[in-house]
Every structure is written in structure tokens, then in C-alpha cells.
PDB file of N, CA and C in Angstrom:
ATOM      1  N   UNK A   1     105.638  62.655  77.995  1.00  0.00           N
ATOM      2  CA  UNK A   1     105.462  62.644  79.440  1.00  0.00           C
ATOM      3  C   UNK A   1     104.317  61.709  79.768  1.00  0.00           C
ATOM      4  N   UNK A   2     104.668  61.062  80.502  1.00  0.00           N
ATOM      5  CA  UNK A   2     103.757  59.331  80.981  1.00  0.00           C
ATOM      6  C   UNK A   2     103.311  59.414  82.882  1.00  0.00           C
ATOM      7  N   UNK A   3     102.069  59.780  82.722  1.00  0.00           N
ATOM      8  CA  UNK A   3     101.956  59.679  84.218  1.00  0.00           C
ATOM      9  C   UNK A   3     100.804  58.393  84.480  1.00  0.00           C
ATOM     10  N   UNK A   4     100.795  58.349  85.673  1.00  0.00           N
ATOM     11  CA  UNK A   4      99.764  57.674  86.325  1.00  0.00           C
ATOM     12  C   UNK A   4      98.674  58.117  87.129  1.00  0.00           C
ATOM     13  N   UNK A   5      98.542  59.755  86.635  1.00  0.00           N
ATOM     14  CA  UNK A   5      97.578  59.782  88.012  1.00  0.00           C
ATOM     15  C   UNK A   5      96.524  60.638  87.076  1.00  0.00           C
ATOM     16  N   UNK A   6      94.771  60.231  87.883  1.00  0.00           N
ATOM     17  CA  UNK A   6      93.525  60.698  87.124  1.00  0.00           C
ATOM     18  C   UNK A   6      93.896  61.905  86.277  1.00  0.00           C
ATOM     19  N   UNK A   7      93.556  62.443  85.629  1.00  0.00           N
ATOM     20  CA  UNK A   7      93.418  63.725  85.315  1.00  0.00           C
ATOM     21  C   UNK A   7      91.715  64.517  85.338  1.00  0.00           C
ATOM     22  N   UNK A   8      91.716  65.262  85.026  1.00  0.00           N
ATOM     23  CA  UNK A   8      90.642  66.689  84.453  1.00  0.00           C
ATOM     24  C   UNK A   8      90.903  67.198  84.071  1.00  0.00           C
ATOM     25  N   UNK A   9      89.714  67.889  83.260  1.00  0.00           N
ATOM     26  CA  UNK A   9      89.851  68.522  82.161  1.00  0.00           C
ATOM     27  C   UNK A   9      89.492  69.980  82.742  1.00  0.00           C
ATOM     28  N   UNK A  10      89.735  71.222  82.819  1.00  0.00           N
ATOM     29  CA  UNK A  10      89.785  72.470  82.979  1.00  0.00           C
ATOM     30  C   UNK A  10      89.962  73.770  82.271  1.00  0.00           C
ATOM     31  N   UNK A  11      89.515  74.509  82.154  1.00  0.00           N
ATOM     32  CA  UNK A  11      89.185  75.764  81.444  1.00  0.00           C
ATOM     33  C   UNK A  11      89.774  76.906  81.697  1.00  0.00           C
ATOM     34  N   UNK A  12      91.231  77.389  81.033  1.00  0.00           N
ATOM     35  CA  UNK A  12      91.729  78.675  81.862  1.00  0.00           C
ATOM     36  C   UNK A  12      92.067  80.003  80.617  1.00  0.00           C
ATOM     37  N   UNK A  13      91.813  81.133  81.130  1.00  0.00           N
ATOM     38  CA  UNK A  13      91.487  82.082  79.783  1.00  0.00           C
ATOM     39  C   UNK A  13      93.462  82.516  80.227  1.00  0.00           C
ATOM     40  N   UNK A  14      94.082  82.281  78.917  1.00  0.00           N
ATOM     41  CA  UNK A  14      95.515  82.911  78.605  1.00  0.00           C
ATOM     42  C   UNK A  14      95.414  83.671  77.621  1.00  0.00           C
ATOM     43  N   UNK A  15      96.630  84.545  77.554  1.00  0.00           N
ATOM     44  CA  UNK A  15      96.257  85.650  76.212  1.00  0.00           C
ATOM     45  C   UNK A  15      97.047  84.945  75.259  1.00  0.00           C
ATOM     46  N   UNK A  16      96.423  85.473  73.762  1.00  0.00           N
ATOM     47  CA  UNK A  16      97.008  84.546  72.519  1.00  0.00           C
ATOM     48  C   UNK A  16      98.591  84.634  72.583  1.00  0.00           C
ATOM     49  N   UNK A  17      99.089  85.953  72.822  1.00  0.00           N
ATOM     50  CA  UNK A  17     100.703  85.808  72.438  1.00  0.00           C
ATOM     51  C   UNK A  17     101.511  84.588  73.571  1.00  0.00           C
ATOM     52  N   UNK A  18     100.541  84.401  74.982  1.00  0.00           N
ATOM     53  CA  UNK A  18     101.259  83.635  75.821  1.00  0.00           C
ATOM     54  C   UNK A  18     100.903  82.142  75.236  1.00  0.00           C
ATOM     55  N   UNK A  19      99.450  81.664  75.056  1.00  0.00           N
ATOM     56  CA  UNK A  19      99.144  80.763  74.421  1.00  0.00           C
ATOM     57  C   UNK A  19      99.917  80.520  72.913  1.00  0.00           C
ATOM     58  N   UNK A  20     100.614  81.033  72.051  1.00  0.00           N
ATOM     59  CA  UNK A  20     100.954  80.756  71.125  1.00  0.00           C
ATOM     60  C   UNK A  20     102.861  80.817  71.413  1.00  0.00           C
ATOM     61  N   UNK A  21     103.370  81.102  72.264  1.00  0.00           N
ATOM     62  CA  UNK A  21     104.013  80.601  72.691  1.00  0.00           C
ATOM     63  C   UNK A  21     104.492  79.516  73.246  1.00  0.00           C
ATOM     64  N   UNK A  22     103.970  79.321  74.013  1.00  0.00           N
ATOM     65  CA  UNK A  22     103.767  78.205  74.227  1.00  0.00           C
ATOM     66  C   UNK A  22     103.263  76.711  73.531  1.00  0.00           C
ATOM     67  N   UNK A  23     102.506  76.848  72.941  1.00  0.00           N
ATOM     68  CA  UNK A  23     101.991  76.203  71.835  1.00  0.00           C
ATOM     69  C   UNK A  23     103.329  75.844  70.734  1.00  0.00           C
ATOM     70  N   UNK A  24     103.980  76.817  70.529  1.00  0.00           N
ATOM     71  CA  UNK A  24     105.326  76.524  69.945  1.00  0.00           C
ATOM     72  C   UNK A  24     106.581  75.965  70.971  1.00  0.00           C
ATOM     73  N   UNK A  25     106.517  76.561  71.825  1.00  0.00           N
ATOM     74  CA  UNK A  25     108.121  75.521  72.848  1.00  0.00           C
ATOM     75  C   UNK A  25     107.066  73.835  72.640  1.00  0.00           C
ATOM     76  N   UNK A  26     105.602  73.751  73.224  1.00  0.00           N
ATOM     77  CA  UNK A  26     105.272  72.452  72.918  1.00  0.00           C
ATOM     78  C   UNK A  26     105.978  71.542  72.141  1.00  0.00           C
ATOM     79  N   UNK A  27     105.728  72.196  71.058  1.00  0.00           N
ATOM     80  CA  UNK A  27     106.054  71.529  69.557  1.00  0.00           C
ATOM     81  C   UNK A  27     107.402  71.430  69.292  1.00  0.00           C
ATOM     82  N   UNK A  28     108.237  72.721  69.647  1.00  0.00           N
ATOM     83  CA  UNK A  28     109.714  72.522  69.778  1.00  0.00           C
ATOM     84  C   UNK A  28     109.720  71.229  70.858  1.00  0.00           C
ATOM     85  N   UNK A  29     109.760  71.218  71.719  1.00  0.00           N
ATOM     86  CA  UNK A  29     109.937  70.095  72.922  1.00  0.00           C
ATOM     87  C   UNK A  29     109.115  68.748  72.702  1.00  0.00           C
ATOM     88  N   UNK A  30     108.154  68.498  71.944  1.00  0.00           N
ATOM     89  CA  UNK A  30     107.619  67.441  71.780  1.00  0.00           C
ATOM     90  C   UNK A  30     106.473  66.943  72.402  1.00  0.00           C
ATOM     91  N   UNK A  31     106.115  67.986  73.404  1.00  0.00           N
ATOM     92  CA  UNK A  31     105.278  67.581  74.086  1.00  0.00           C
ATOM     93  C   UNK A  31     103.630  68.529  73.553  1.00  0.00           C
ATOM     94  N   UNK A  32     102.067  68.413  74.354  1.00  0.00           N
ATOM     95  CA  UNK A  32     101.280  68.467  74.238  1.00  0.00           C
ATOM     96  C   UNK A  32     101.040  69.572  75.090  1.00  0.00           C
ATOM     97  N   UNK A  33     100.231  70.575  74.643  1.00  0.00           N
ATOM     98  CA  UNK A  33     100.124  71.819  75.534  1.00  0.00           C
ATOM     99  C   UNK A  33      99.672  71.313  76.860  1.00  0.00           C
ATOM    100  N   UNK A  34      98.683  70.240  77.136  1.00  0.00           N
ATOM    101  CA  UNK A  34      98.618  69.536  78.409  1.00  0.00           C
ATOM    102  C   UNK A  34      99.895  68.974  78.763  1.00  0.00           C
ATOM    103  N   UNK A  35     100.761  68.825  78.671  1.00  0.00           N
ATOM    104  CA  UNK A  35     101.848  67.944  79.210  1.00  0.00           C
ATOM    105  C   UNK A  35     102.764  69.365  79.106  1.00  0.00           C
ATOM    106  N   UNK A  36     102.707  70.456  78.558  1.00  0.00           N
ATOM    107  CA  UNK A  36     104.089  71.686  78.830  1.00  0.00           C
ATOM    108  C   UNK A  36     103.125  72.552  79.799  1.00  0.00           C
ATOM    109  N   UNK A  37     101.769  72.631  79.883  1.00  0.00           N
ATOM    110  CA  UNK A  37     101.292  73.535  80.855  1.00  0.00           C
ATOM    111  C   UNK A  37     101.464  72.575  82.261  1.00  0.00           C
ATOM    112  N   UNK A  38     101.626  71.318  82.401  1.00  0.00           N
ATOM    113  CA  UNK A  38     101.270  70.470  83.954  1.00  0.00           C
ATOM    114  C   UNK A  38     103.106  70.492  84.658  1.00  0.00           C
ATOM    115  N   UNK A  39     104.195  70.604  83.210  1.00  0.00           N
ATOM    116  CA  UNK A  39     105.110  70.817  83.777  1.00  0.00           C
ATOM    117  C   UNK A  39     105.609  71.978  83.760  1.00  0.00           C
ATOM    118  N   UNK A  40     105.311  73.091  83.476  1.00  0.00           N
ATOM    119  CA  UNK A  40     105.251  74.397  83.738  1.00  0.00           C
ATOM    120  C   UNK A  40     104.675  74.272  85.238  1.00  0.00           C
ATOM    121  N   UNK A  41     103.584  74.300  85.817  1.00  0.00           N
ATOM    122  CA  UNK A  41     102.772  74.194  87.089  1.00  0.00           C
ATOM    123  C   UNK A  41     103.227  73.653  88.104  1.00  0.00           C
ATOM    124  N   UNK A  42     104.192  72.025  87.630  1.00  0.00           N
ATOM    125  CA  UNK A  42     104.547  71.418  88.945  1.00  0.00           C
ATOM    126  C   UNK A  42     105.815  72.250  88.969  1.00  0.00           C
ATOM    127  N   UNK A  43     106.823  72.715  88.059  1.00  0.00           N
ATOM    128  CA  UNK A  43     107.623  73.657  88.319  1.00  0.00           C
ATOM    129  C   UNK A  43     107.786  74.726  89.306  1.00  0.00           C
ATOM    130  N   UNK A  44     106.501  75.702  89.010  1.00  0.00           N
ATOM    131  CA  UNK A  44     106.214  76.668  89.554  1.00  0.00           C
ATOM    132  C   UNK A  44     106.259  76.347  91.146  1.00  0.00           C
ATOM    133  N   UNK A  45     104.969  75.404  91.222  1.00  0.00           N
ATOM    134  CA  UNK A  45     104.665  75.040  92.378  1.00  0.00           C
ATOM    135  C   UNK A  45     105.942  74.626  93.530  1.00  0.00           C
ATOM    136  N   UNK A  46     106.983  74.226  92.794  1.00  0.00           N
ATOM    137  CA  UNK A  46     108.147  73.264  93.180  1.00  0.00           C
ATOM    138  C   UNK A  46     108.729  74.651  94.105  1.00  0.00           C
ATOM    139  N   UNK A  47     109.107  75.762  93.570  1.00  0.00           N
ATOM    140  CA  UNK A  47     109.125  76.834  94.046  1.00  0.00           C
ATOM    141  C   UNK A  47     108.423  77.018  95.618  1.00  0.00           C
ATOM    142  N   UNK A  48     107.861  76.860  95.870  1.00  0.00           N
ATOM    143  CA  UNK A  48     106.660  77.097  96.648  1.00  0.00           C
ATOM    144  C   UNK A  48     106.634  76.054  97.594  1.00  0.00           C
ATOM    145  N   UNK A  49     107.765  75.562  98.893  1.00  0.00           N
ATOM    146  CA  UNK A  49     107.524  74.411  99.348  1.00  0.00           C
ATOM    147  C   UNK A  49     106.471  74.524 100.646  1.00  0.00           C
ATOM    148  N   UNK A  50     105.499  75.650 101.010  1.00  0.00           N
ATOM    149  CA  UNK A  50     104.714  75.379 102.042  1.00  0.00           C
ATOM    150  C   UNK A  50     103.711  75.049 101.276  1.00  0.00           C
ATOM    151  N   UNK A  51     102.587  74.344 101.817  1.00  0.00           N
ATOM    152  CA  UNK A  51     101.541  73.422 101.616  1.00  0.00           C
ATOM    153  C   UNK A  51     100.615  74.602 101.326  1.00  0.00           C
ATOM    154  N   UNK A  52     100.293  74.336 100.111  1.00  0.00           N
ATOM    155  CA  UNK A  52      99.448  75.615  99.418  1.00  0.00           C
ATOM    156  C   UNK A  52      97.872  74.983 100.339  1.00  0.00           C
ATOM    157  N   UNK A  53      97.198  73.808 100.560  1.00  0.00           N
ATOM    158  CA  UNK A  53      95.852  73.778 101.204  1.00  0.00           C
ATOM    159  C   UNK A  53      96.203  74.483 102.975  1.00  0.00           C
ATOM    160  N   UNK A  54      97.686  74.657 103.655  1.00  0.00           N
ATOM    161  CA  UNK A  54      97.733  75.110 104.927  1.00  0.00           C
ATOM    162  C   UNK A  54      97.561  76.877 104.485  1.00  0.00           C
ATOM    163  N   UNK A  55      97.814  77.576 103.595  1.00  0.00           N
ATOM    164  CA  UNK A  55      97.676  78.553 102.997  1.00  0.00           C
ATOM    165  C   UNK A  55      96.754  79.274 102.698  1.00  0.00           C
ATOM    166  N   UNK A  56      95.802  77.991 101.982  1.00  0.00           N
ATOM    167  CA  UNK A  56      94.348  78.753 102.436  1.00  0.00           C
ATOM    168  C   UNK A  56      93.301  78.447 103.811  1.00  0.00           C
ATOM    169  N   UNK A  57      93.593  77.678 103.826  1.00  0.00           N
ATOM    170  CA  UNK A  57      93.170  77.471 105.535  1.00  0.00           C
ATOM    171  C   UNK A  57      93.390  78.615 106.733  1.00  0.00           C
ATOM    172  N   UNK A  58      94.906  79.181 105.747  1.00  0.00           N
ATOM    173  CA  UNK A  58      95.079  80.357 107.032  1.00  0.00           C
ATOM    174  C   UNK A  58      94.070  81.974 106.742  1.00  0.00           C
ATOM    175  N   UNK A  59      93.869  81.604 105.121  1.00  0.00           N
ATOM    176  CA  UNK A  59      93.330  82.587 104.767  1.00  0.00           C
ATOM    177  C   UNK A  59      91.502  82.440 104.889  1.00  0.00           C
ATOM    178  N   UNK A  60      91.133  81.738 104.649  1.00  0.00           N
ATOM    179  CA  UNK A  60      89.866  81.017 105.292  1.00  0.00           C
ATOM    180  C   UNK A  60      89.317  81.231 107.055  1.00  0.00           C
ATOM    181  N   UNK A  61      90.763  80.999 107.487  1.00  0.00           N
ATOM    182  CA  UNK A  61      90.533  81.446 109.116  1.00  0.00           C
ATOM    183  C   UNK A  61      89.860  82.854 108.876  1.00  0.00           C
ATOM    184  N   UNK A  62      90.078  83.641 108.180  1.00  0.00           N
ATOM    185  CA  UNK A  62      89.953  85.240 108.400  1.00  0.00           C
ATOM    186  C   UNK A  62      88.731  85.809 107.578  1.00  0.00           C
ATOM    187  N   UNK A  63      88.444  84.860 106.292  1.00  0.00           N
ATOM    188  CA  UNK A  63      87.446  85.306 105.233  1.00  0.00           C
ATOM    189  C   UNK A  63      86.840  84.342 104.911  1.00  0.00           C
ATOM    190  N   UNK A  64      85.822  84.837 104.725  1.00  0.00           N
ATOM    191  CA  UNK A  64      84.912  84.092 104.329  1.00  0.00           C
ATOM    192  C   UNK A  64      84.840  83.518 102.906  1.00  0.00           C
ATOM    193  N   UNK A  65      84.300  81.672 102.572  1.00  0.00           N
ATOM    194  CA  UNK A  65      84.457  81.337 101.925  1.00  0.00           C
ATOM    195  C   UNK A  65      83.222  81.455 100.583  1.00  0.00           C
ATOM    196  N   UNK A  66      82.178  81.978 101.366  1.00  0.00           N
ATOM    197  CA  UNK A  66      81.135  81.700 100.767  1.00  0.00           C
ATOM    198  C   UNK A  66      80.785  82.389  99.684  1.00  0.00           C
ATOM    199  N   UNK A  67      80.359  82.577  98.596  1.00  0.00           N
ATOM    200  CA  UNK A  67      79.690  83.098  97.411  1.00  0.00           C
ATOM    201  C   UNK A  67      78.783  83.502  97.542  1.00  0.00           C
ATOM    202  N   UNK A  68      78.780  84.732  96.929  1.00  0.00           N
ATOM    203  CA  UNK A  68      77.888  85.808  97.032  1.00  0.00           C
ATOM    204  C   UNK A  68      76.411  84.899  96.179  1.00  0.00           C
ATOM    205  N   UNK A  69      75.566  84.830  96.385  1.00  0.00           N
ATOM    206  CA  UNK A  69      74.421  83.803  95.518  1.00  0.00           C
ATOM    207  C   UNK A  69      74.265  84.625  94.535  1.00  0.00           C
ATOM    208  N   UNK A  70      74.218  85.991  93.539  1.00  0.00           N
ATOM    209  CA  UNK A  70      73.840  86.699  93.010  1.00  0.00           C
ATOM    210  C   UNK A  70      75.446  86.605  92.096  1.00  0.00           C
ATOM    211  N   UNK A  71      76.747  86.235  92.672  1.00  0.00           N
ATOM    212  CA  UNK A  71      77.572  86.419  91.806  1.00  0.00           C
ATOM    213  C   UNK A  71      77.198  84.976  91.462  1.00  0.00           C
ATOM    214  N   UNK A  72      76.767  83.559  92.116  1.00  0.00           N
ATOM    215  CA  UNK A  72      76.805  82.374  91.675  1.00  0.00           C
ATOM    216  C   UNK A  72      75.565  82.339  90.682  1.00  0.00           C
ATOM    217  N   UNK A  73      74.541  82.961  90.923  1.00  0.00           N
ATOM    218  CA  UNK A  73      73.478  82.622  89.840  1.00  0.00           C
ATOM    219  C   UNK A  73      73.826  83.082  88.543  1.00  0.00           C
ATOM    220  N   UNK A  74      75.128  84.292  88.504  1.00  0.00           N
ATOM    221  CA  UNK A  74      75.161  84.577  87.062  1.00  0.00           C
ATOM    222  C   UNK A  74      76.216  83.509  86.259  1.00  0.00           C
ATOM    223  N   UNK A  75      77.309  83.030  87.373  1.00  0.00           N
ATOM    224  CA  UNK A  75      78.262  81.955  87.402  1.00  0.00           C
ATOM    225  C   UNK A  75      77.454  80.779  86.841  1.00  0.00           C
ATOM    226  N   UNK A  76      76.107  80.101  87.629  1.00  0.00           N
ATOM    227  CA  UNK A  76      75.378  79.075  86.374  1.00  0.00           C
ATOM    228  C   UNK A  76      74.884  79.685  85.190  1.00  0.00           C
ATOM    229  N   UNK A  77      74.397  80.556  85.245  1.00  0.00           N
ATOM    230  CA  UNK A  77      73.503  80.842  83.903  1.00  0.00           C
ATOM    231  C   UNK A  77      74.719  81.050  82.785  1.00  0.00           C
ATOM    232  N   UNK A  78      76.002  81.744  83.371  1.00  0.00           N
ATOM    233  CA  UNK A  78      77.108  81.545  81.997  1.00  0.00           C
ATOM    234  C   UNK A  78      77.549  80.232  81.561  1.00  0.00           C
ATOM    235  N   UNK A  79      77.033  78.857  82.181  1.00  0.00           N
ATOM    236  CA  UNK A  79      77.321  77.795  81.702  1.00  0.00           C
ATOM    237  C   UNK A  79      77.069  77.297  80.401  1.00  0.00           C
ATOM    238  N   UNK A  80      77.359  76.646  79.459  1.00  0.00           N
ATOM    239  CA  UNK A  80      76.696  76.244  78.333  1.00  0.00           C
ATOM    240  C   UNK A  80      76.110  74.457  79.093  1.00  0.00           C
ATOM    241  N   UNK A  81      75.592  74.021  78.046  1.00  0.00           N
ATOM    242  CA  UNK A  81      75.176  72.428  78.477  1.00  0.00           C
ATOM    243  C   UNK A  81      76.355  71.394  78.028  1.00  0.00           C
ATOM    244  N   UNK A  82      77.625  71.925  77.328  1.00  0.00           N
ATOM    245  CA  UNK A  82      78.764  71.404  76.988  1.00  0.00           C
ATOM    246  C   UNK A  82      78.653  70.103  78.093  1.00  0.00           C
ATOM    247  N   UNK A  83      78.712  68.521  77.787  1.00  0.00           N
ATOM    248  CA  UNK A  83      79.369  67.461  78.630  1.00  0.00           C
ATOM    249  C   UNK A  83      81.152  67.944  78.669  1.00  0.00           C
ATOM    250  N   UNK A  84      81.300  67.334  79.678  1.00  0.00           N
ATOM    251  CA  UNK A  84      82.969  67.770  80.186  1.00  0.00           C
ATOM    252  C   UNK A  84      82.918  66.035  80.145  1.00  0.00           C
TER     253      UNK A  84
END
């Protein structure tokens, strides 16, 4: 799978039996757990034809976006100094 557009790199906790599943259709299919998780996603998403940013906007109208500073200070301090 050959795209053209930026990527990032991102961090998401899956459980081993789903991760090792997957990890195997990869390999059956040929592709790279980045390239079976992005078409897994645009899949999903494909599902889903209202505009997921009008979605939260509607939900934003009602709640608040802001972070608690006490949940964010523990949110930095779990950082490592890892470069991304």
C-alpha cells in the first residue's frame, strides 16, 4: 500500500490476542501492521459518512473541552523523554 500523504507516528494500547491477530492477517496479506491498521480505519470510518470534526463540534457545543490541569500534570509527568 503506496500513499502520498504525511504520516505520524502514534501510540494506541490493543490487547495481545487482537494485536497478534492482526499481526498475522498482516503477514497473510502482505502488508505492515501500519498499512492493515490505516486500512482497517479508513474502512471503518467509510461506514460513517457524517463529518466526524461536525460531530464533535456538536458535542463541544454542550461540553467542555478543557482538561482538568491535575489530570494534565499527571498526563506530562507519564511522558518519557523518548524523541518521536
Amino acid at each position: 500500500m503506496q500513499n502520498n500523504t504525511e504520516t505520524i507516528k502514534t501510540d494506541v494500547a490493543i490487547s495481545l490476542p487482537i494485536h497478534n491477530a492482526a499481526n498475522h492477517l498482516a503477514k497473510k496479506l502482505g502488508l505492515s501492521l501500519s498499512e492493515l491498521y490505516t486500512l482497517a480505519i479508513t474502512s471503518y470510518m467509510a461506514k460513517y459518512p457524517e463529518n466526524i470534526t461536525e460531530m464533535l463540534d456538536r458535542v463541544y457545543e454542550q461540553e467542555s473541552s478543557a482538561i482538568d490541569p491535575g489530570l494534565m500534570d499527571l498526563q506530562v509527568r507519564s511522558l518519557d523523554d523518548d524523541a518521536w
